[in-house]
Protein backbone atom coordinates (compact mmCIF):
# COMPACT_ATOMS: atom_id res chain seq x y z
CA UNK A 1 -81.62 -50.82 -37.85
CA UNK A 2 -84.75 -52.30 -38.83
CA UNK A 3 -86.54 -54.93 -36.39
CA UNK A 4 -89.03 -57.84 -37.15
CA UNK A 5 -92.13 -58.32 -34.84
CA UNK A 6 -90.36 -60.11 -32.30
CA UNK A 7 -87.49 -57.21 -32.47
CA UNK A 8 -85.35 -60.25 -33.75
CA UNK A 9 -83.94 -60.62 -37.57
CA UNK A 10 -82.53 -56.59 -38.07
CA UNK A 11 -81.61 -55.53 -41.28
CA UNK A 12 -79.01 -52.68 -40.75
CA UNK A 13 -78.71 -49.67 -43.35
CA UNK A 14 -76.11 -46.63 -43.19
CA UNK A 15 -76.30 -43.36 -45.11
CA UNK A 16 -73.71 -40.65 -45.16
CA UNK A 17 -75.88 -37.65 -46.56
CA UNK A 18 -74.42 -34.48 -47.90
CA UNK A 19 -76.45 -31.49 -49.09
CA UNK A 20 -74.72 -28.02 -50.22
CA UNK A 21 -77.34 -25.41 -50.68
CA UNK A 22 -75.57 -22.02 -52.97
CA UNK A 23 -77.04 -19.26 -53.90
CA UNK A 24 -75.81 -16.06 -56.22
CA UNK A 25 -76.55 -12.17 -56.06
CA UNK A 26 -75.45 -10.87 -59.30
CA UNK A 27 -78.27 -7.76 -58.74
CA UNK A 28 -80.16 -6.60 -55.81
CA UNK A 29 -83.21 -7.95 -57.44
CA UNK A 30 -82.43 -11.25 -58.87
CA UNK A 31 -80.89 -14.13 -57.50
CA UNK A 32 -79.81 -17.58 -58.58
CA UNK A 33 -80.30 -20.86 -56.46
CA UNK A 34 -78.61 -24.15 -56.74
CA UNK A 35 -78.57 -27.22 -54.36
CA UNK A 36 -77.00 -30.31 -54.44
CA UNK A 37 -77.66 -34.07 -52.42
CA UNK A 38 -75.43 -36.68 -52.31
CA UNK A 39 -76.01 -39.54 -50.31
CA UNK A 40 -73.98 -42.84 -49.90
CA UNK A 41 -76.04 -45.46 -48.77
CA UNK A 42 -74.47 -49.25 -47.79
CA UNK A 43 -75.67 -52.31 -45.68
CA UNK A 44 -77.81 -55.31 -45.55
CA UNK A 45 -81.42 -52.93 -46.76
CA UNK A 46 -79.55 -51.73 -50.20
CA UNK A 47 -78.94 -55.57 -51.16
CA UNK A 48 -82.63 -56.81 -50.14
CA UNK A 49 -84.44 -54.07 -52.32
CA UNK A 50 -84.07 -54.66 -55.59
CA UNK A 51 -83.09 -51.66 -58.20
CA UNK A 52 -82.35 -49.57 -55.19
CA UNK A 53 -80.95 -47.00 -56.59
CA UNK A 54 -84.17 -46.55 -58.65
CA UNK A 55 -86.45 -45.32 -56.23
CA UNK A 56 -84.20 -42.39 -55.35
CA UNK A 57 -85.35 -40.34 -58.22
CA UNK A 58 -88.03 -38.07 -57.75
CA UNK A 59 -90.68 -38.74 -60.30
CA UNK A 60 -92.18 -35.07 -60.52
CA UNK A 61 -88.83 -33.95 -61.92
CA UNK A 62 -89.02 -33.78 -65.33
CA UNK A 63 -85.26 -32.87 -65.76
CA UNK A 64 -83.47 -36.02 -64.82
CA UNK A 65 -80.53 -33.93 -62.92
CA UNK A 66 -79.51 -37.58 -60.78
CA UNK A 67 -76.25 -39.35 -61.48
CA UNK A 68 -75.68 -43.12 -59.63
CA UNK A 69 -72.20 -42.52 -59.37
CA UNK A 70 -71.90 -46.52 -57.31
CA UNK A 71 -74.12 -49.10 -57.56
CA UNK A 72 -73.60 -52.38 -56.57
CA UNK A 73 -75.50 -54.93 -54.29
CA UNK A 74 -74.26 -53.17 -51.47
CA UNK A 75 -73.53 -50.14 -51.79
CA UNK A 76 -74.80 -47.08 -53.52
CA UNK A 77 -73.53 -43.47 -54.45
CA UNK A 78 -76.38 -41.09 -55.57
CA UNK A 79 -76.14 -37.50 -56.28
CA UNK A 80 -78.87 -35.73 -57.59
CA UNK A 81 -79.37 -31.24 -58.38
CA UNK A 82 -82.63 -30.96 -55.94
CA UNK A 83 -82.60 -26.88 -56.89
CA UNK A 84 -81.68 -24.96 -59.79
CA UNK A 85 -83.74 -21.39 -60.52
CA UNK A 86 -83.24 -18.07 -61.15
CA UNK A 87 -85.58 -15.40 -59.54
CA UNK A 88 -86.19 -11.89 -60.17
CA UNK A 89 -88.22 -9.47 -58.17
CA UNK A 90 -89.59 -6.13 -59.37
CA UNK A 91 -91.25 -4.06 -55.98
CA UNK A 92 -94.57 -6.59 -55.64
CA UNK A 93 -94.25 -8.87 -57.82
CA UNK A 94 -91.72 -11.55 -58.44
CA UNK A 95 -90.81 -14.64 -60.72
CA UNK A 96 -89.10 -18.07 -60.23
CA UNK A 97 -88.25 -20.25 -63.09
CA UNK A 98 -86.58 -23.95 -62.66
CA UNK A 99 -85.99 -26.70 -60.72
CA UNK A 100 -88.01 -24.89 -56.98
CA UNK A 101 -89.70 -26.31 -54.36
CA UNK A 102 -93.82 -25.18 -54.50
CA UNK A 103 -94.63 -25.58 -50.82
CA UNK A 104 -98.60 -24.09 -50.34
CA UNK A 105 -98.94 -26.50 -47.33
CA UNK A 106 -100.43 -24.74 -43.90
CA UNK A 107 -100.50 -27.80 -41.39
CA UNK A 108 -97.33 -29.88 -40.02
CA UNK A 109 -98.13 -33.64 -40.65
CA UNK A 110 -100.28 -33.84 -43.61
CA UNK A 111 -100.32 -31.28 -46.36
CA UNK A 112 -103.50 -31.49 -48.91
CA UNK A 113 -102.79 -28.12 -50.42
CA UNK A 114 -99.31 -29.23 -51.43
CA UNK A 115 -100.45 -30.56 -54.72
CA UNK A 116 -97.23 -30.58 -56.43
CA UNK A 117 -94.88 -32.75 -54.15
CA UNK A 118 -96.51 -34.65 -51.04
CA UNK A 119 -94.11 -34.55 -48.56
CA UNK A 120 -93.79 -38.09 -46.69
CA UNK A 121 -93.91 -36.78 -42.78
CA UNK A 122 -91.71 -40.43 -41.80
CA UNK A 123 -88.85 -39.19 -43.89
CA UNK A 124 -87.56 -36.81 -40.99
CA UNK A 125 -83.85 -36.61 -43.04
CA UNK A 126 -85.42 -34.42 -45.54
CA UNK A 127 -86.37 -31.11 -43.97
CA UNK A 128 -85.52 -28.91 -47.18
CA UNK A 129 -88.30 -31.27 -48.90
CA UNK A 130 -88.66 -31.85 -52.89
CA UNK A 131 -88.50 -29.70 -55.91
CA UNK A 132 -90.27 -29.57 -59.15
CA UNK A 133 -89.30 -28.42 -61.90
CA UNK A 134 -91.68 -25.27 -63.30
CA UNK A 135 -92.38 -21.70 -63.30
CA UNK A 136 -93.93 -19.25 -60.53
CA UNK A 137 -95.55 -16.01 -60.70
CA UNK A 138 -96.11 -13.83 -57.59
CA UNK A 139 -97.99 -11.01 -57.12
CA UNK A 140 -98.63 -8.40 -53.90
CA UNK A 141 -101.83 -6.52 -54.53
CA UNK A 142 -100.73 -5.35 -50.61
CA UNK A 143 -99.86 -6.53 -47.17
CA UNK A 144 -102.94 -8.77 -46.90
CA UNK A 145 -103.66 -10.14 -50.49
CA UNK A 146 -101.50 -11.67 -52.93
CA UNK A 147 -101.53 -14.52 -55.69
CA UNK A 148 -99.33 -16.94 -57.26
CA UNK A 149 -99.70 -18.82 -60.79
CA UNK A 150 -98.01 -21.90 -60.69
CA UNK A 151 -97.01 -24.71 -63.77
CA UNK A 152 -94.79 -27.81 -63.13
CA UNK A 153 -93.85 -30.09 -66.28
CA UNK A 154 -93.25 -33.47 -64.71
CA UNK A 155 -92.13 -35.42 -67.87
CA UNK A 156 -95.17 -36.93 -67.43
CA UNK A 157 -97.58 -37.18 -70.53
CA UNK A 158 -100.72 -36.73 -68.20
CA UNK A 159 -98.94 -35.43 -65.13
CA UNK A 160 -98.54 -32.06 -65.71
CA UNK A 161 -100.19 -29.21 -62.75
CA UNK A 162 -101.13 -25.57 -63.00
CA UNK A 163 -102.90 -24.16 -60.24
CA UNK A 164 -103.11 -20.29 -59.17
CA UNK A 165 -103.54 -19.43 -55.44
CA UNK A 166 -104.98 -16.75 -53.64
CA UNK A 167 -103.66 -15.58 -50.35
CA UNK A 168 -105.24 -13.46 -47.66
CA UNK A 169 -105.57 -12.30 -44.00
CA UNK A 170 -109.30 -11.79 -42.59
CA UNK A 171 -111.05 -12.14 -39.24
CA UNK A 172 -107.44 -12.39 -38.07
CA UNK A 173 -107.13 -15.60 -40.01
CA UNK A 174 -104.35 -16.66 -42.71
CA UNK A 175 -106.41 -17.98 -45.76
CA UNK A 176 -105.66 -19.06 -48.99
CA UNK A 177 -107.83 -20.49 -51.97
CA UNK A 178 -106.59 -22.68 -54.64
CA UNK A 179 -107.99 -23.92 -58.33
CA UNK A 180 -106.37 -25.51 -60.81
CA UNK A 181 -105.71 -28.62 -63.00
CA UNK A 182 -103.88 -32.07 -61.31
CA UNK A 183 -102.93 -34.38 -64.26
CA UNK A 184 -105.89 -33.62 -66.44
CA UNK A 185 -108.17 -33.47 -63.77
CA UNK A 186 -109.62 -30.19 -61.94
CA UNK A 187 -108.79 -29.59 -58.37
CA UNK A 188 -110.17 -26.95 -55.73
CA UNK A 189 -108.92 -26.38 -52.18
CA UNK A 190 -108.26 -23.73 -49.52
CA UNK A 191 -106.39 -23.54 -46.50
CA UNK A 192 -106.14 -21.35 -43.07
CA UNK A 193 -104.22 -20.82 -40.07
CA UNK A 194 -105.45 -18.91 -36.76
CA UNK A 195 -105.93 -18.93 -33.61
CA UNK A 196 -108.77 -19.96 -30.97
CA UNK A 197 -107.65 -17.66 -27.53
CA UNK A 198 -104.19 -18.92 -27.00
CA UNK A 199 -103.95 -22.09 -29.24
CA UNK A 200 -102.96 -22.86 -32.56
CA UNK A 201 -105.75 -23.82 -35.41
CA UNK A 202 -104.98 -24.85 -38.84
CA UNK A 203 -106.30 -26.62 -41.90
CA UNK A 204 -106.37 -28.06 -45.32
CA UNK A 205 -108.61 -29.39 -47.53
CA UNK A 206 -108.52 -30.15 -51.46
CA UNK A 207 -110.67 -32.21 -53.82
CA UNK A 208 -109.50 -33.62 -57.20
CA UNK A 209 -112.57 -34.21 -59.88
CA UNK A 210 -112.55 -37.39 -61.20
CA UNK A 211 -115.26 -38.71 -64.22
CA UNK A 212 -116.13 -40.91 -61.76
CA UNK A 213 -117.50 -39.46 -58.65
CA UNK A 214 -116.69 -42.76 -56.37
CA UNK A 215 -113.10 -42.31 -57.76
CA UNK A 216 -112.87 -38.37 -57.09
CA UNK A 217 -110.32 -37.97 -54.16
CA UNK A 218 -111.06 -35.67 -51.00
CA UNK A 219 -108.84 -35.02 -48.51
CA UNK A 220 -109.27 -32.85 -45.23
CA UNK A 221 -106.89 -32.37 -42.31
CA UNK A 222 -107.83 -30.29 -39.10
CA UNK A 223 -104.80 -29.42 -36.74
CA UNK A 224 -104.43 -27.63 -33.45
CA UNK A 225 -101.38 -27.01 -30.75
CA UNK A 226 -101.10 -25.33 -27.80
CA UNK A 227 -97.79 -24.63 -25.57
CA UNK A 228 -98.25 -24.67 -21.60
CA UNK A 229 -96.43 -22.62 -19.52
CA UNK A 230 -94.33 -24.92 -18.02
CA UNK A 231 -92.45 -25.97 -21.75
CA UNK A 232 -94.77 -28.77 -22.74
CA UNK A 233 -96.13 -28.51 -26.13
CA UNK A 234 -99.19 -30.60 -27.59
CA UNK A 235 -99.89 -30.75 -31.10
CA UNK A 236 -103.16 -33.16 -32.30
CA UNK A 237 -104.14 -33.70 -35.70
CA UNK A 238 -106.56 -35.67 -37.75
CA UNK A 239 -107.10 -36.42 -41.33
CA UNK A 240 -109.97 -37.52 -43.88
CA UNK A 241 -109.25 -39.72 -46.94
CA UNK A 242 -112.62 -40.35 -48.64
CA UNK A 243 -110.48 -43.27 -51.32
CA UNK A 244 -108.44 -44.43 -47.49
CA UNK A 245 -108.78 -48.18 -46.30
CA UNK A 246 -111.22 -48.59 -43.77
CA UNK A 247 -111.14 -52.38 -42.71
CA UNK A 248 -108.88 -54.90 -41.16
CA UNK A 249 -106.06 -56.08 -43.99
CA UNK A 250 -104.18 -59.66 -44.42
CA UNK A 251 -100.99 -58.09 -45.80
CA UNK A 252 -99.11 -55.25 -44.58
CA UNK A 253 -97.65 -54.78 -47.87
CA UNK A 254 -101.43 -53.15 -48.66
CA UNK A 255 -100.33 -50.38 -46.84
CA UNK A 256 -98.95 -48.01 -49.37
CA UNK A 257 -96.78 -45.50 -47.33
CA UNK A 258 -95.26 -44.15 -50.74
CA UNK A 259 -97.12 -41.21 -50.03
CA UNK A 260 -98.02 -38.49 -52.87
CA UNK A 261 -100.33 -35.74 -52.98
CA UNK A 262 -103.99 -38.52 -53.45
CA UNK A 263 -102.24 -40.49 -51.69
CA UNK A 264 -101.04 -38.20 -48.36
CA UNK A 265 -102.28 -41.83 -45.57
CA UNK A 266 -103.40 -44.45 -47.45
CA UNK A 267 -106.29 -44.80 -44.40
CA UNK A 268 -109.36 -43.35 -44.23
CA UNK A 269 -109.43 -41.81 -40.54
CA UNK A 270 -106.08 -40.71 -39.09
CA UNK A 271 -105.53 -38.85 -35.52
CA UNK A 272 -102.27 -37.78 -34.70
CA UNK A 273 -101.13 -36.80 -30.78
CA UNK A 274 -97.59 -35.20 -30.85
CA UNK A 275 -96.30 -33.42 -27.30
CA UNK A 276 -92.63 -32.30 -27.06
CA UNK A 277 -90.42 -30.84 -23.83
CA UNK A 278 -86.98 -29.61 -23.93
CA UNK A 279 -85.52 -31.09 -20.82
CA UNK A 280 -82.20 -29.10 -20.81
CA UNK A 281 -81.10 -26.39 -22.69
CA UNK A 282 -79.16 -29.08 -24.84
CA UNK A 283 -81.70 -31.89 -24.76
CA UNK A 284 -85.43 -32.07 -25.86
CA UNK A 285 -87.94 -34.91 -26.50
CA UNK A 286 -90.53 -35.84 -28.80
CA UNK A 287 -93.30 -38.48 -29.06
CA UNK A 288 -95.98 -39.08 -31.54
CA UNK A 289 -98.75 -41.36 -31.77
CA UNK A 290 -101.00 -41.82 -34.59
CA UNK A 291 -104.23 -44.34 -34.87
CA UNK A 292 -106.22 -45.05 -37.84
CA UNK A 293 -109.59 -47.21 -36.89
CA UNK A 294 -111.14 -49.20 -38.88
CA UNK A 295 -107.59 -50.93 -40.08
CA UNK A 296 -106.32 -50.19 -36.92
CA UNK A 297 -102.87 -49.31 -38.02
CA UNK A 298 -100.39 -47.50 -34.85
CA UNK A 299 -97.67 -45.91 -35.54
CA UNK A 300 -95.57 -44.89 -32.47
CA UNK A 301 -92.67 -42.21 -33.04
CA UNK A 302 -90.72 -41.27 -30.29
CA UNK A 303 -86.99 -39.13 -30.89
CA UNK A 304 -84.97 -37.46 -28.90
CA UNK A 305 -82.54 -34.79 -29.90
CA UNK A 306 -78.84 -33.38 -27.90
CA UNK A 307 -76.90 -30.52 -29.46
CA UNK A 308 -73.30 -31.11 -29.29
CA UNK A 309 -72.21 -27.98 -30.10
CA UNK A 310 -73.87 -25.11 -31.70
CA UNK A 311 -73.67 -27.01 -35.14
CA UNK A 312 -73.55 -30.34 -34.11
CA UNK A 313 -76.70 -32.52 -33.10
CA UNK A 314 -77.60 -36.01 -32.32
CA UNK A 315 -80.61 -37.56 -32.85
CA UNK A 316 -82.31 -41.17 -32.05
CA UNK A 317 -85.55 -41.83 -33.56
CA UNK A 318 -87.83 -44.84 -33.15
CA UNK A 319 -90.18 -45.86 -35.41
CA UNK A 320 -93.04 -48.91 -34.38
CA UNK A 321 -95.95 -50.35 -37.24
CA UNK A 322 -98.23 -52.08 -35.32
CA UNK A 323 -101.70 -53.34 -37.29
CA UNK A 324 -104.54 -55.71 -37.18
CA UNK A 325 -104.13 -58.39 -39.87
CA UNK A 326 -106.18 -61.65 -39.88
CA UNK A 327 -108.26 -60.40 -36.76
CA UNK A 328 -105.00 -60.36 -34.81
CA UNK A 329 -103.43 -56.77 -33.71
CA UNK A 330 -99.82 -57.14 -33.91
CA UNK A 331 -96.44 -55.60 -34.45
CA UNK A 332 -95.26 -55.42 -38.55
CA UNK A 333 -91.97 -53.54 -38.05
CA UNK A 334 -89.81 -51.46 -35.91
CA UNK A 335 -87.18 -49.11 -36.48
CA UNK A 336 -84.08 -47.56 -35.03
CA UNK A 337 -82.31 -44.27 -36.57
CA UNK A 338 -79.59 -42.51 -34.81
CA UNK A 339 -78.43 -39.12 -37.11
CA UNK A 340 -75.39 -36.81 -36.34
CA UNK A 341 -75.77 -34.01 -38.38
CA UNK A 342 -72.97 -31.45 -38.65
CA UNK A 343 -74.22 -27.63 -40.32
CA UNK A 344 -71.14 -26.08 -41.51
């Protein structure tokens, strides 16, 4: 359910989601993947966006692998192939071809070393995350150091992205450096993950070249947790977007939440506070607050999650946009999930 301002006027939406994930062992060293969505999606949000079923395609797939198989005002049936490789592995080395999801991301929320699919960290439905559709080459010099070459045609004329990473553990840390070319453009970047005494430190940061340096794009995310003795768990993150509104807005529609991999907050300075407690053995909770100054956007995100049974959960989510427009700081939207989701 989706709430204005006032948490008057919903708008209710309902989505049966199916996902089959297969996978084939003709040899000990290769293997075939395959994995299929469907989702059904009905209720007042399909008939107030227009070309709904539109939007459900993932534009970095250049294989268009998505059949509509319903689509009315109402109601929509959507299926779409989301995986579709074949890998072979050889002692240290190893190579994927097809439709694969390229995930070089180190930190939770925001992901600049993900160049090839941004992941959108409000869609909370869609743990398994896109695919592209490309090649991969993977190499183990040894334990410590190893590379990958990746391509990914996106059907795009200028879209295309090659990029090779390097991967390797020193001063006890989990690096990795990355070059390569983003839609005709170069990009650089490097990522770690580590430790400082008992907590958690990670981060990303990438740059894309542009012929224009006040149009280049630079994005840098920091990210540390920590988990207390007594069960709590803290998690804070922050991000840089040098191209990121940085002032108060008159239309909430200027905030572009269609996130990509330029694109991963459309603000300049984000902070992110996430703690989490498992109450009961069957129950947990979760709450996450993130602030952006400047345009002082909030968005609050608290969930709470039961397991049924051992393959049954239940989740409620809350979702709350609140921003300063026209000098006023004020509530945009709220939102209500509840998910049962079965694992069988």
């Amino acid at each position: 359910m989706s709430f204005d301002k006032n948490l008057r006027n919903s708008i209710s939406n309902n989505l049966l989601h199916h996902r089959l994930n297969v996978k084939w062992k003709p040899t000990s060293k290769l293997t075939t993947t395959g994995e299929f969505r469907t989702r059904l999606f009905w209720g007042e949000e399909v008939n107030s966006i227009p070309e709904f079923a539109m939007q459900l395609r993932n534009d970095n797939e250049k294989v268009n692998l998505q059949k509509a198989w319903i689509q009315n005002k109402s109601l929509v049936l959507h299926s779409n192939i989301e995986r579709l490789n074949i890998e072979y592995r050889e002692n240290n080395w190893n190579v994927c071809l097809g439709r694969q999801r390229i995930n070089w991301g180190v930190t939770t929320t925001w992901n600049p070393n993900d160049i090839f699919n941004a992941f959108n960290f409000l869609d909370f439905d869609y743990e398994e995350r896109p695919g592209v559709d490309g090649g991969k080459f993977q190499y183990m010099f040894n334990n410590s150091f190893n590379t990958q070459v990746v391509y990914v045609h996106t059907g795009n004329r200028k879209g295309n992205v090659a990029a090779v990473k390097y991967s390797l553990n020193k001063w006890q840390y989990d690096l990795q450096l990355i070059t390569g070319w983003y839609k005709e453009h170069i990009t650089l970047g490097a990522g770690w993950a580590g430790n400082i005494k008992d907590a958690g430190f990670k981060g990303e940061v990438q740059y894309f070249f542009r012929d224009n340096d006040s149009t280049s794009q630079f994005n840098l995310t920091l990210e540390g947790d920590y988990m207390f003795k007594n069960g709590w768990y803290i998690s804070t993150g922050f991000l840089f977007n040098n191209n990121g509104l940085y002032q108060p807005i008159s239309n909430w529609n200027n905030i572009n939440l269609n996130l990509s991999p330029e694109n991963i907050m459309p603000t300049r300075w984000n902070f992110m506070v996430t703690t989490a407690k498992e109450i009961t053995p069957l129950l947990s909770a979760n709450l996450s607050l993130l602030y952006s100054p400047g345009t002082n956007l909030i968005i609050l995100l608290p969930s709470f999650k039961y397991n049924l049974a051992s393959n049954l959960d239940v989740d409620i989510i809350w979702q709350s946009f609140f921003v300063e427009l026209k000098k006023d700081f004020e509530a945009v939207n709220h939102r209500i999930f509840l998910r049962i989701k079965w694992s069988f």
